[in-house]
Protein backbone atom coordinates (compact mmCIF):
# COMPACT_ATOMS: atom_id res chain seq x y z
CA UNK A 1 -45.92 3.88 -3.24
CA UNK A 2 -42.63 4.78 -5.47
CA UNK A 3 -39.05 6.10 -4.74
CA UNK A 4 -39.27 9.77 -4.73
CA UNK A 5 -35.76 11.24 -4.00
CA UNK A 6 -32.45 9.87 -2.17
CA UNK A 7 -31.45 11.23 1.27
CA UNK A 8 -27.93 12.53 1.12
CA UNK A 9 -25.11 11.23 -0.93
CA UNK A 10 -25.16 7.75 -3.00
CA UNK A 11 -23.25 4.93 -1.98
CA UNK A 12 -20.79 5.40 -4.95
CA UNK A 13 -20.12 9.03 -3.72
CA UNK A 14 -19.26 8.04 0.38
CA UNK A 15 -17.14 5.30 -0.70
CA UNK A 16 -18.83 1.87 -2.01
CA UNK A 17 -17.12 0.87 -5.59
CA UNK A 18 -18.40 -2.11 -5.70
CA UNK A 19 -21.80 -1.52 -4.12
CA UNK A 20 -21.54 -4.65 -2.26
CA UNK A 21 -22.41 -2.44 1.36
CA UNK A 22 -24.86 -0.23 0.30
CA UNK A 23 -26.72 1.30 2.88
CA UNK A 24 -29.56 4.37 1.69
CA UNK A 25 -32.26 6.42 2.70
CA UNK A 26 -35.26 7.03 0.71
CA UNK A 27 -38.50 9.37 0.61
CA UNK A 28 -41.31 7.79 -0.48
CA UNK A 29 -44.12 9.08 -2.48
CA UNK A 30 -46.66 8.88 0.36
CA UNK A 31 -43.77 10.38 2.63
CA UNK A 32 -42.34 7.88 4.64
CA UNK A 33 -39.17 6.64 4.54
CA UNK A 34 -37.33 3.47 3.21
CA UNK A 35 -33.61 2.53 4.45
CA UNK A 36 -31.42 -0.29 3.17
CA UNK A 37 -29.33 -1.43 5.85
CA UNK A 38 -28.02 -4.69 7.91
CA UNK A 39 -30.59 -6.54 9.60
CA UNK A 40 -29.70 -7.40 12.95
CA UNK A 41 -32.99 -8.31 14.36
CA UNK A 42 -31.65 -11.61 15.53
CA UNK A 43 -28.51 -9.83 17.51
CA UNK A 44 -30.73 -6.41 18.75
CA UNK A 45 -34.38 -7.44 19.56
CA UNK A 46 -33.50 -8.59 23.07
CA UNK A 47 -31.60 -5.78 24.08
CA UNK A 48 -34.75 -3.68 23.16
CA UNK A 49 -35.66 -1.40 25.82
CA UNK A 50 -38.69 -2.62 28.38
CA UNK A 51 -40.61 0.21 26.39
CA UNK A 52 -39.97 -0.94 23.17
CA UNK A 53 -41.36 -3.82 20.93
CA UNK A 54 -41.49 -4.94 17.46
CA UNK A 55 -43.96 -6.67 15.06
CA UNK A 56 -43.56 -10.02 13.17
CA UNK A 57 -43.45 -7.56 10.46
CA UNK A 58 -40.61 -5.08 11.25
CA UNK A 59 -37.07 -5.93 11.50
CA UNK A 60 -34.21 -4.00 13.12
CA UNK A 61 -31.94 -2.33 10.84
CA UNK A 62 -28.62 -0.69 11.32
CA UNK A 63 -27.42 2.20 8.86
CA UNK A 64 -23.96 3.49 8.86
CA UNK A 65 -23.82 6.63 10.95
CA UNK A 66 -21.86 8.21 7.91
CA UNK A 67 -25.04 7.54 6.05
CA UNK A 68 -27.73 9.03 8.44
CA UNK A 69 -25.41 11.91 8.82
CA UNK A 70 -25.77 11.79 4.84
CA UNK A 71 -28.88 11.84 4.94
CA UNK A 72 -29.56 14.49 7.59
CA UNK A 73 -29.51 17.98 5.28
CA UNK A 74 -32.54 16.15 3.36
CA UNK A 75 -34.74 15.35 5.91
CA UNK A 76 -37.50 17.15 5.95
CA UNK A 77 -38.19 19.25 9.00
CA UNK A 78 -41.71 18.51 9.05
């Protein structure tokens, strides 16, 4: 699995000159996605809805909505 492309604009360009809150969206060569972002299992996983339910495995990650919106115009449609 490797990088393939960036979704939407870098950190540098939205704002971030010191990269120290970098939050991203990747494709990934086998075409899922990676995202860099906060991880605020700890503070979210009990407000999960009754329907949802997480792995030991998967965390919860927030992502600026500046950088989804980013990220949108890249995202494939299917």
């Amino acid at each position: 699995m490797e990088f393939v492309r960036r979704l939407g604009r870098s950190p540098r360009e939205r704002g971030s000159l010191n990269n120290g809150t970098c939050p991203d969206v990747f494709e990934l060569s086998n075409g899922d996605f990676a995202i860099i972002g906060t991880d605020v299992t700890e503070t979210l996983e009990f407000k999960l809805p009754a329907d949802a339910a997480r792995a030991d495995y998967e965390r919860i990650v927030v992502v600026s909505r500046e950088t989804l919106l980013a990220a949108k115009r890249d995202i494939p449609d299917s």
